[in-house]
N, C-alpha and C. Protein backbone atom coordinates (compact mmCIF):
# COMPACT_ATOMS: atom_id res chain seq x y z
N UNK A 1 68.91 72.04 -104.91
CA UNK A 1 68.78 71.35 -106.18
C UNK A 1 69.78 70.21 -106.27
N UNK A 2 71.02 70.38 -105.76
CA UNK A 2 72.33 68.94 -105.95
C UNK A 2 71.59 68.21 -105.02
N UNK A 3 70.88 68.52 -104.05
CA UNK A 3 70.38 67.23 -102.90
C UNK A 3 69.29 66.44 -103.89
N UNK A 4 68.50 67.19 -104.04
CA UNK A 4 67.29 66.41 -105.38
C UNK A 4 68.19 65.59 -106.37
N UNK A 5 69.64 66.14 -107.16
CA UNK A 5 70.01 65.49 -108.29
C UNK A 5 70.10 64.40 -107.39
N UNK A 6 71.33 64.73 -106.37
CA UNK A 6 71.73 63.30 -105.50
C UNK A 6 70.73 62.07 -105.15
N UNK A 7 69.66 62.82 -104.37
CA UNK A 7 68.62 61.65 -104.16
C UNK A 7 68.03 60.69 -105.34
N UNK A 8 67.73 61.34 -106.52
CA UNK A 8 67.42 60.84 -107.91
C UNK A 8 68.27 59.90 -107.97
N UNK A 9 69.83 60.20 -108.02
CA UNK A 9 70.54 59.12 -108.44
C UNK A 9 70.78 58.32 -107.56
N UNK A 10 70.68 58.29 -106.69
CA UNK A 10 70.34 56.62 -105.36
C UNK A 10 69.82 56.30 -105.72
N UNK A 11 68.05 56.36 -105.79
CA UNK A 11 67.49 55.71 -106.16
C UNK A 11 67.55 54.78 -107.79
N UNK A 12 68.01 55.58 -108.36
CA UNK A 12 68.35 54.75 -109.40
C UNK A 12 68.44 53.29 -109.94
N UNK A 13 69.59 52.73 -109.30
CA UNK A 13 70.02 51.30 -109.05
C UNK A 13 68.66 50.88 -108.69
N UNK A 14 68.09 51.06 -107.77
CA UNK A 14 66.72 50.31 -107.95
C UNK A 14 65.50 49.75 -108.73
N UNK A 15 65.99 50.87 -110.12
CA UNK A 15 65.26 50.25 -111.18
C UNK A 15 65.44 49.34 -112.04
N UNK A 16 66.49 49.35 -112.06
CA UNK A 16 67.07 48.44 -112.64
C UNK A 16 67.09 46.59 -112.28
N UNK A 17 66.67 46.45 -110.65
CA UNK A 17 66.79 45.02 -109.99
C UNK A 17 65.81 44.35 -110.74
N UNK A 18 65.81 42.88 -111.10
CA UNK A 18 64.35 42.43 -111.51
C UNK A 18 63.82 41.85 -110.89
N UNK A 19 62.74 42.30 -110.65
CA UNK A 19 61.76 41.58 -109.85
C UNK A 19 60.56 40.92 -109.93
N UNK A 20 60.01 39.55 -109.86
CA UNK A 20 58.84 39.23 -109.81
C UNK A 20 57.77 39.97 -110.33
N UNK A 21 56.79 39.25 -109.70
CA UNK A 21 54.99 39.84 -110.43
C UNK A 21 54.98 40.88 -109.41
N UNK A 22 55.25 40.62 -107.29
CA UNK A 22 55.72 41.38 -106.71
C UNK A 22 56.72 42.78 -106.66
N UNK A 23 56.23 43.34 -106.40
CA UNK A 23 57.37 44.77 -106.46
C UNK A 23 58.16 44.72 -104.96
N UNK A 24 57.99 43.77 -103.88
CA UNK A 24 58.69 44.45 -102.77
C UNK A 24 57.77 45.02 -102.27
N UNK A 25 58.83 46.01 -102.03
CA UNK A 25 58.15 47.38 -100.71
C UNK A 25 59.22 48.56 -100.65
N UNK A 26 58.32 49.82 -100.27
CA UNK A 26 59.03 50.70 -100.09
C UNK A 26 58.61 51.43 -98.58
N UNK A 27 59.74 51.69 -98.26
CA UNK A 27 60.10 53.14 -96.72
C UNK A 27 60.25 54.01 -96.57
N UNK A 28 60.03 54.71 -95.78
CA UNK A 28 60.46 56.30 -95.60
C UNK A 28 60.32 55.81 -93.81
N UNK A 29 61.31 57.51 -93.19
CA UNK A 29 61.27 57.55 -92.23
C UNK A 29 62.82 58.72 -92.14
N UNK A 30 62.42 59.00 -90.76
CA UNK A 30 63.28 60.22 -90.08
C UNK A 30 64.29 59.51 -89.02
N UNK A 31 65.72 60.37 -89.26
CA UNK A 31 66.65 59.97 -88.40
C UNK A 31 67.47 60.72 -87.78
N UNK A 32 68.01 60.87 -86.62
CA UNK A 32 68.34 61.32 -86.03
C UNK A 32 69.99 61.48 -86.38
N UNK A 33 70.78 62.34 -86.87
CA UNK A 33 72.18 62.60 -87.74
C UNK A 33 73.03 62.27 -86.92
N UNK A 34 74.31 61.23 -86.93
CA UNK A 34 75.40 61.74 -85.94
C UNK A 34 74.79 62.01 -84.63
N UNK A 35 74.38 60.31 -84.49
CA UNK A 35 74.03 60.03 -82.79
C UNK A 35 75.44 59.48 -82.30
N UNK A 36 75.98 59.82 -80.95
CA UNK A 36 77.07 59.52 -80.13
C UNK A 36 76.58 57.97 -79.46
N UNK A 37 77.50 57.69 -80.54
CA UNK A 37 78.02 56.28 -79.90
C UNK A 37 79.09 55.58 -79.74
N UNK A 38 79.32 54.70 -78.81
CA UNK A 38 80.75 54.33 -79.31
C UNK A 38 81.30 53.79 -80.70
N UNK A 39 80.99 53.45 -81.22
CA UNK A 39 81.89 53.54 -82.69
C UNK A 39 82.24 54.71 -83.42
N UNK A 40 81.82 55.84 -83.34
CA UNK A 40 81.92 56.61 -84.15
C UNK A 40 82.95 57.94 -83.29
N UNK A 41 82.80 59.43 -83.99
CA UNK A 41 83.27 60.67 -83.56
C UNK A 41 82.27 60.96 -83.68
N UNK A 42 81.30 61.51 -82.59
CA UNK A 42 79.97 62.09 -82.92
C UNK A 42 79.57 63.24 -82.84
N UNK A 43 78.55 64.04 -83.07
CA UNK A 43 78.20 65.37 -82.48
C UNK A 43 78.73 66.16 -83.21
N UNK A 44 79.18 66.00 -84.25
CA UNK A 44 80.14 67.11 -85.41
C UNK A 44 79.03 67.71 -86.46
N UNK A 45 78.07 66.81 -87.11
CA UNK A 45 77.28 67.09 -88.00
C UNK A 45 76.13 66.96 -86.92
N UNK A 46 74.67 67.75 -87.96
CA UNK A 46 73.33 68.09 -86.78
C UNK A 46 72.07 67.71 -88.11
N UNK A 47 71.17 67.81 -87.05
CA UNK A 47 69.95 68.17 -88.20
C UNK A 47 69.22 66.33 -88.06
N UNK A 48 68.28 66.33 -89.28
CA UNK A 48 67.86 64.91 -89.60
C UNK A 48 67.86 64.57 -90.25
N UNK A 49 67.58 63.07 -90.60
CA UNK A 49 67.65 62.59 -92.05
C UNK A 49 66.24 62.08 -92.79
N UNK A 50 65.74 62.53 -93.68
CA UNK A 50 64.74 62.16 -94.11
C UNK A 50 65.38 61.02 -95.36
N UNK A 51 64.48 59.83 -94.98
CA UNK A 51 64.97 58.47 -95.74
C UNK A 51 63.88 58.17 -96.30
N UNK A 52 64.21 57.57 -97.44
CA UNK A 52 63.29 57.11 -98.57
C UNK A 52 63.83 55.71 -99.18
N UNK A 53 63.32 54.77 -99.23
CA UNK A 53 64.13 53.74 -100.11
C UNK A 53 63.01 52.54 -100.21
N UNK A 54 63.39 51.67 -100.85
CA UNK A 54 63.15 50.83 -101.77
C UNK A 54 63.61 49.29 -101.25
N UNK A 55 62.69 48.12 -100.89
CA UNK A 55 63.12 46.61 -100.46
C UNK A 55 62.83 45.62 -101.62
N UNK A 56 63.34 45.06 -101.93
CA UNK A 56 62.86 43.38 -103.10
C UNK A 56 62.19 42.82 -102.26
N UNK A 57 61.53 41.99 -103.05
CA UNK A 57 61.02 40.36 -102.34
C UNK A 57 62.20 39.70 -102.23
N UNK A 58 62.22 38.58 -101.06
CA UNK A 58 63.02 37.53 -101.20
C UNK A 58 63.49 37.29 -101.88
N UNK A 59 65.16 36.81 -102.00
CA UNK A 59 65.74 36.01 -103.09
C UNK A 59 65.19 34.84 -102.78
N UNK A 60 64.94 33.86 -103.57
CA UNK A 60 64.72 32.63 -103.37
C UNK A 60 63.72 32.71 -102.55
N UNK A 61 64.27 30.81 -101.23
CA UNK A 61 64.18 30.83 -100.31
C UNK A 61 64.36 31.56 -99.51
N UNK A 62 65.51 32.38 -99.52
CA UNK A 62 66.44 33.01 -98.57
C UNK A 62 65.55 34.21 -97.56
N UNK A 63 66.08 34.44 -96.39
CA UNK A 63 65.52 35.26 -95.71
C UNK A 63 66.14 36.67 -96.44
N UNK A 64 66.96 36.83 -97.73
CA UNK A 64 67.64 38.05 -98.10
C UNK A 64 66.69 38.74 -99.13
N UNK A 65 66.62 40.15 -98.37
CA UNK A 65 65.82 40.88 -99.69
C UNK A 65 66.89 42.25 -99.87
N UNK A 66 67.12 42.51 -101.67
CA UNK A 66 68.02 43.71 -101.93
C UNK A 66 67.32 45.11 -101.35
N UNK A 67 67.89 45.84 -101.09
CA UNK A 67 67.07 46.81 -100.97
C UNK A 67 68.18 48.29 -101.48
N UNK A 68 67.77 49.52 -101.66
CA UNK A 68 68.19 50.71 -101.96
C UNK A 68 67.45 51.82 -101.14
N UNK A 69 68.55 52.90 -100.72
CA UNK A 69 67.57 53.85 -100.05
C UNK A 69 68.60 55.58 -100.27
N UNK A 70 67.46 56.22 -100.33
CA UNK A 70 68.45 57.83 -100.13
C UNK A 70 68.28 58.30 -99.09
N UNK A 71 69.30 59.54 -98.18
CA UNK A 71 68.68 60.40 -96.71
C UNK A 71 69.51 61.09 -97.19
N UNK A 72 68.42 62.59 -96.78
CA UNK A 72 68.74 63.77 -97.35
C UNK A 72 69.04 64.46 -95.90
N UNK A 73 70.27 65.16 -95.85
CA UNK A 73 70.11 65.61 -94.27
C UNK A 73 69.54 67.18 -94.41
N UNK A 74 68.52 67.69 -93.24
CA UNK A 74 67.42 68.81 -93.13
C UNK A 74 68.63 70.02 -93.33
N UNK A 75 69.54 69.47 -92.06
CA UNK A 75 70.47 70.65 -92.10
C UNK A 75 72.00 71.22 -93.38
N UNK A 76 71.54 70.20 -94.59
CA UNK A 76 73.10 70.53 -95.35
C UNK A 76 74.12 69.90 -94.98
N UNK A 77 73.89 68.78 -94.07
CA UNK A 77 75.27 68.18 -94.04
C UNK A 77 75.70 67.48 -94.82
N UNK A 78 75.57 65.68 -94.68
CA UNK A 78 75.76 64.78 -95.10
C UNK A 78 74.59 64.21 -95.53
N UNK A 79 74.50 64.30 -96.60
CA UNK A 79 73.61 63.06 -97.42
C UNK A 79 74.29 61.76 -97.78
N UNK A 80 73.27 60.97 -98.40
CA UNK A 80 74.01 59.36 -98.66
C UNK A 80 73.26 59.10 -99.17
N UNK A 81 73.10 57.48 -100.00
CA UNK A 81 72.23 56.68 -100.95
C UNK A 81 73.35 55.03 -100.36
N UNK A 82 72.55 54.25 -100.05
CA UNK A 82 72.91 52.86 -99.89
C UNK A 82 72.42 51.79 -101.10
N UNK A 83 73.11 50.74 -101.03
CA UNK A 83 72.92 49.34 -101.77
C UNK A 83 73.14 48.18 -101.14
N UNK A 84 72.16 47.26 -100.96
CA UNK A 84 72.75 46.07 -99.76
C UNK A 84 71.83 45.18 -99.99
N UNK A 85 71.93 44.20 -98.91
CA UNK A 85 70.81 43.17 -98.26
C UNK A 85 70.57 43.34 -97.05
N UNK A 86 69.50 43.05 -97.27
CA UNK A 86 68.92 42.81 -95.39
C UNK A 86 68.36 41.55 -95.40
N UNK A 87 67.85 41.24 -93.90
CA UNK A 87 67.04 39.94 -93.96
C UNK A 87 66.10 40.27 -92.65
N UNK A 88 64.86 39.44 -92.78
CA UNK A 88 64.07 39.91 -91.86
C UNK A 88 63.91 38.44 -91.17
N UNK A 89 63.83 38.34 -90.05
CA UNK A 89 63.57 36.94 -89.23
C UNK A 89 62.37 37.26 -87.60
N UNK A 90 61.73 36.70 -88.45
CA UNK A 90 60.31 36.96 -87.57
C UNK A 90 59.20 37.65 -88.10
N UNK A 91 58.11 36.97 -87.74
CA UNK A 91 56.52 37.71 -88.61
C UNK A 91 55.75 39.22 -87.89
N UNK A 92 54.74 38.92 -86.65
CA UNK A 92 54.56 40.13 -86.50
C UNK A 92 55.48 40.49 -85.49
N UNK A 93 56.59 40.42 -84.59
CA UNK A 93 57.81 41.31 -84.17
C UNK A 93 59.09 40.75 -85.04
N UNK A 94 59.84 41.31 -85.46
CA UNK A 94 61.06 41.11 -86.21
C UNK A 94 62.24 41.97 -86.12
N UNK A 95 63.38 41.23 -86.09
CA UNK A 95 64.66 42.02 -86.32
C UNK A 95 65.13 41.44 -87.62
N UNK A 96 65.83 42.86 -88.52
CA UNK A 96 66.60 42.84 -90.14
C UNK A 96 67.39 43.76 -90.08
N UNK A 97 68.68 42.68 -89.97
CA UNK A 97 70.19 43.05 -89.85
C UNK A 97 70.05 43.22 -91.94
N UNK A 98 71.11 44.03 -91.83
CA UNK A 98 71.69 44.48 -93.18
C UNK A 98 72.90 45.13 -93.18
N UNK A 99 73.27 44.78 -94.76
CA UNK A 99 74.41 45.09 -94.95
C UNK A 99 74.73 45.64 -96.55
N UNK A 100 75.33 47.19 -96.52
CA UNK A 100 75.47 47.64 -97.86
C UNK A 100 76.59 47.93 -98.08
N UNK A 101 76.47 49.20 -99.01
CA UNK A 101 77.72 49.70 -99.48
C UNK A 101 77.03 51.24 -99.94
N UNK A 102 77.67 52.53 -99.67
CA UNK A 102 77.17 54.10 -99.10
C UNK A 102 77.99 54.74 -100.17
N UNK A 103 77.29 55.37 -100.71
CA UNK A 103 78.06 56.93 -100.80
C UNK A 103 77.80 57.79 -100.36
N UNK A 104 78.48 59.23 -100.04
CA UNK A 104 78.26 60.00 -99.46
C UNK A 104 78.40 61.50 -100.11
N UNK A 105 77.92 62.18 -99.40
CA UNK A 105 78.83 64.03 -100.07
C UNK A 105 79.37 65.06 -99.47
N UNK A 106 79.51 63.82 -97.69
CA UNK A 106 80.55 64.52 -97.15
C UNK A 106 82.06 64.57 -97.66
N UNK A 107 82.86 64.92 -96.48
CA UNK A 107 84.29 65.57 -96.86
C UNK A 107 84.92 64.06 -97.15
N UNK A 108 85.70 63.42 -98.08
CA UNK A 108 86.34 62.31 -98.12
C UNK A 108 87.83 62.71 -97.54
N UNK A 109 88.51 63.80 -96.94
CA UNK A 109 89.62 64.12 -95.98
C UNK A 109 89.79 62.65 -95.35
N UNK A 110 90.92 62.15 -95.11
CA UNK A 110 91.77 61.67 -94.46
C UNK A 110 91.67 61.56 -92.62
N UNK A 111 91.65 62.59 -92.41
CA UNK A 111 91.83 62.82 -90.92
C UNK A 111 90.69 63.90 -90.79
N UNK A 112 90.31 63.88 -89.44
CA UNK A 112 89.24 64.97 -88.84
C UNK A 112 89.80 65.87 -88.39
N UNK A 113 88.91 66.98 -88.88
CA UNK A 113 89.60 68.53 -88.90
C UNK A 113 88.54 69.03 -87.84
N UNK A 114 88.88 69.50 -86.23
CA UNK A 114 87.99 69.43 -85.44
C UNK A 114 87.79 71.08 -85.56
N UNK A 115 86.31 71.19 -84.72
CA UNK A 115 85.77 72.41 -85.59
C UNK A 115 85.31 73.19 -86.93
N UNK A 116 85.29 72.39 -87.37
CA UNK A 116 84.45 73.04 -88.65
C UNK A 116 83.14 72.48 -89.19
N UNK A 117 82.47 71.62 -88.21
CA UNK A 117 81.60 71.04 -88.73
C UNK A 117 80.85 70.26 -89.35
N UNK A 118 82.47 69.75 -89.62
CA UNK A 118 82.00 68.41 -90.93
C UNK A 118 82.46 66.96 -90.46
N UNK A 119 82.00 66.16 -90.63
CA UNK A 119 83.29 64.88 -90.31
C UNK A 119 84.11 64.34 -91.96
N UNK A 120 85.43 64.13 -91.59
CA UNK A 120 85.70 63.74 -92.40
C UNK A 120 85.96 62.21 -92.98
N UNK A 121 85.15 61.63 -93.84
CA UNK A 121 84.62 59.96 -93.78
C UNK A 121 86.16 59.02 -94.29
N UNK A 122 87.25 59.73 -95.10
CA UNK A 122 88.61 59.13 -95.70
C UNK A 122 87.56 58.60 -96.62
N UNK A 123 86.83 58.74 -97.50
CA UNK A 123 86.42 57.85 -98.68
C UNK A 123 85.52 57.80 -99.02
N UNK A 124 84.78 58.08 -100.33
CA UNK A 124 83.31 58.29 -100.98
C UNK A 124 82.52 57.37 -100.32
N UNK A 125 83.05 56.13 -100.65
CA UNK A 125 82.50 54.68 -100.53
C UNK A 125 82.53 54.28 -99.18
N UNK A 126 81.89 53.99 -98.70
CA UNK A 126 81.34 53.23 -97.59
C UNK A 126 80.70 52.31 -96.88
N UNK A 127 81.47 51.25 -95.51
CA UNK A 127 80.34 50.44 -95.32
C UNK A 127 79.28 50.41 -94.78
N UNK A 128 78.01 50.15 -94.86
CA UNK A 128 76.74 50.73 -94.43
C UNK A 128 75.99 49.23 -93.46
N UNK A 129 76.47 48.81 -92.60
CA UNK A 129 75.70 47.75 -91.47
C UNK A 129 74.31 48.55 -90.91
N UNK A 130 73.52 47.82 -90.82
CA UNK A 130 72.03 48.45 -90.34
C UNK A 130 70.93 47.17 -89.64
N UNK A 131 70.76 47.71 -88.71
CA UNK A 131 69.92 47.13 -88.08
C UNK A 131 68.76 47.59 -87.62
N UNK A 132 67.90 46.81 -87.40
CA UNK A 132 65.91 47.28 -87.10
C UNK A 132 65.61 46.29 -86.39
N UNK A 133 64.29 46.54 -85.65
CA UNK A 133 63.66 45.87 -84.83
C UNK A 133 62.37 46.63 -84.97
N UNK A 134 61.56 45.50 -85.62
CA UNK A 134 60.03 46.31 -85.93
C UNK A 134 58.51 44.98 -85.59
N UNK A 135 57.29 45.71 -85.96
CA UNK A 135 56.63 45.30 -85.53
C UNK A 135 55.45 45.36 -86.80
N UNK A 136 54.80 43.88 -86.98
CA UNK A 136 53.74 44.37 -88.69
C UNK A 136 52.48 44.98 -87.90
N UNK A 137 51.69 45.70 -88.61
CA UNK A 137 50.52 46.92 -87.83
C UNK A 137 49.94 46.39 -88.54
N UNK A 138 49.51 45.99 -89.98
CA UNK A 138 48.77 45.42 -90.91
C UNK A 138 49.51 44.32 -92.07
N UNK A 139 48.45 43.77 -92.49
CA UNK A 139 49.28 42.72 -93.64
C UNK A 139 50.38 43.66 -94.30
N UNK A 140 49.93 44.79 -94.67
CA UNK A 140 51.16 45.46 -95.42
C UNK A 140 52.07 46.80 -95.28
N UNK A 141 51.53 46.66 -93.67
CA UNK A 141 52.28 47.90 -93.44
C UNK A 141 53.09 47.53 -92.02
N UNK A 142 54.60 48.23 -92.06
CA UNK A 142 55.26 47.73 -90.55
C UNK A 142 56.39 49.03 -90.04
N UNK A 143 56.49 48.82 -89.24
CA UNK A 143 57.14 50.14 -88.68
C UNK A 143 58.52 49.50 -87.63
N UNK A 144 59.86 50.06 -88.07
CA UNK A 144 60.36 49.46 -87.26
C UNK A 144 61.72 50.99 -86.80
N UNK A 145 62.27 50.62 -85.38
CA UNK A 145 63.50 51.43 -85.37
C UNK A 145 64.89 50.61 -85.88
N UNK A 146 65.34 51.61 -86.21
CA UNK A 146 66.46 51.53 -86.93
C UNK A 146 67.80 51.97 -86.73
N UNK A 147 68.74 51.86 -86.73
CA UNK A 147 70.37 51.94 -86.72
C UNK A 147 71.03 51.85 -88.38
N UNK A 148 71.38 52.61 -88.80
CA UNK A 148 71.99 52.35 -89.60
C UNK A 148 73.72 53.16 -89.40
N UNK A 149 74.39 52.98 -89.34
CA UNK A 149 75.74 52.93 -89.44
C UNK A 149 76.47 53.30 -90.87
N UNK A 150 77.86 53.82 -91.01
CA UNK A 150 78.38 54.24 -92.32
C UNK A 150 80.11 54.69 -91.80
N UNK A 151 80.91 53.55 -91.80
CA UNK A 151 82.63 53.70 -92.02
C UNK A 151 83.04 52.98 -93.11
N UNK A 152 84.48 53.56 -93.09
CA UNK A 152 85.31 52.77 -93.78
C UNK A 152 86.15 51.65 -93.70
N UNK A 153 86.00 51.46 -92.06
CA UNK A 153 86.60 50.41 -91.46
C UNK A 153 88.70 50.25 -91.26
N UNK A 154 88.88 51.79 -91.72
CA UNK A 154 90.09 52.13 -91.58
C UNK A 154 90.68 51.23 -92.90
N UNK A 155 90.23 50.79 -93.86
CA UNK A 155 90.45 50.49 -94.98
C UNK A 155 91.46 51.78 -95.87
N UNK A 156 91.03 52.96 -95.61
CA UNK A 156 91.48 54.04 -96.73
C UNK A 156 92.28 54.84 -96.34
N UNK A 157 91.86 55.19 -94.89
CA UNK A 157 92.81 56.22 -93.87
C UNK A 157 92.77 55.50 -92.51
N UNK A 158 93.76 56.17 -91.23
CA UNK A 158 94.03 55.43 -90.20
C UNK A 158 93.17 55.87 -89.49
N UNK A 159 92.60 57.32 -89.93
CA UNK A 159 91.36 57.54 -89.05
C UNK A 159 89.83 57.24 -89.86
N UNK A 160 89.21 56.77 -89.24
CA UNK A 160 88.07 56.58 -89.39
C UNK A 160 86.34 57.03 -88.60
N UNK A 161 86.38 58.49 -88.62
CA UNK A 161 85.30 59.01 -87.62
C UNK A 161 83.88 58.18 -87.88
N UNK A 162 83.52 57.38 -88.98
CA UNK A 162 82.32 57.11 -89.09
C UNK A 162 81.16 57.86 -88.85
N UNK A 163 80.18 57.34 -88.77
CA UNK A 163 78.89 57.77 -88.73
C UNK A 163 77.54 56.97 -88.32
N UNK A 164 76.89 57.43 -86.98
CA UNK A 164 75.73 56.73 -86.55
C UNK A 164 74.19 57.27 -86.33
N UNK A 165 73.06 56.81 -87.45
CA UNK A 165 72.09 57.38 -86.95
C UNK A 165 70.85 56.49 -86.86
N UNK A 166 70.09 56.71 -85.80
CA UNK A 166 69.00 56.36 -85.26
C UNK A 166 67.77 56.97 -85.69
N UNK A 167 66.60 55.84 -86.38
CA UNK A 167 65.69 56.53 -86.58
C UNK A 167 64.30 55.45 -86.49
N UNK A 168 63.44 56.00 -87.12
CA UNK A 168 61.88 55.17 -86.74
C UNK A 168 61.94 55.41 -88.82
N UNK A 169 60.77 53.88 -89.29
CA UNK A 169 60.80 54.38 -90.35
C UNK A 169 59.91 53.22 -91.07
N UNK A 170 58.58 53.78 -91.49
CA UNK A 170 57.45 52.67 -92.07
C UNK A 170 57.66 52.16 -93.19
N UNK A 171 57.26 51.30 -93.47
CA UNK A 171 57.32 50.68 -94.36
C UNK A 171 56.00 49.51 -95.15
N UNK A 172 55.60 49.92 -96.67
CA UNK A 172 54.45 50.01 -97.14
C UNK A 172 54.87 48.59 -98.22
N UNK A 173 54.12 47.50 -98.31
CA UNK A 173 54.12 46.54 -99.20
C UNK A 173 53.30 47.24 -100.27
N UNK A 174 54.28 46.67 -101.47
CA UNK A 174 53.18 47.26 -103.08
C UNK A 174 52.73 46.22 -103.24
């Protein structure tokens, strides 16, 4: 039931953006928790992430659209809800770099406490860089893989285990 409150309130902020006659678009998709990579401490937390979120239309001109998203992890670990921009550059193959700002409901600890399962992030708040590389299947539907990322950048504490996960994840024009 706190994972449902949690997810509710990510999404949130999204109602609030204003938008056009357009609504955007919305995603879902599955990710792979605390993939080992070099940036991070990996392999501590398990399971997947089921993601749900929410894109604007274009600002402007600009290649920038806001977007919001929640991932609920299968196994009880770490959940999160993001706020950012992305931008998409290219029609039917494309890469959309982004960039947010995370919360989380893992451990905000300072330092990593090895063995117990958890990582510890030093800080609610987080930065959330994300990247995709996708492909459009129809006028309004596109599917791309994904990276999304989540530190603090040693901003709060000296350690910083972060967090990296990999996933696939469609995405439906309203």
């Amino acid at each position: 039931m706190k994972t449902l409150k949690f997810a509710a309130l990510a999404i949130l902020p999204a109602l609030f953006v204003a938008t056009p006659a357009q609504a955007g678009e919305v995603f879902g998709g599955l990710y792979v928790h605390d993939v080992d990579t070099f940036l991070t401490i990996a392999g501590v937390e398990d399971g997947m992430d089921v993601q749900l979120g929410w894109r604007g239309d274009r600002i402007g001109k600009t290649p920038l659209q806001p977007y919001a998203f929640a991932a609920v992890n299968t196994s009880g670990n770490t959940n999160y809800a993001a706020v950012g921009l992305s931008a998409k550059f290219g029609e039917q193959f494309f890469v959309r770099p982004g960039l947010g700002i995370a919360v989380h409901t893992g451990s905000t600890k300072g330092y990593q406490i090895d063995g117990n399962g958890k990582l510890e992030f030093g800080s609610r708040v987080l930065f959330e860089p994300e990247l995709g590389i996708g492909a459009q299947i129809t006028d309004r539907t596109s599917i791309e893989a994904s990276w999304v990322h989540m530190s603090h950048a040693t901003l709060f504490s000296k350690q910083n285990p972060g967090i990296d996960n990999l996933g696939v994840r469609l995405t439906f024009k309203l």
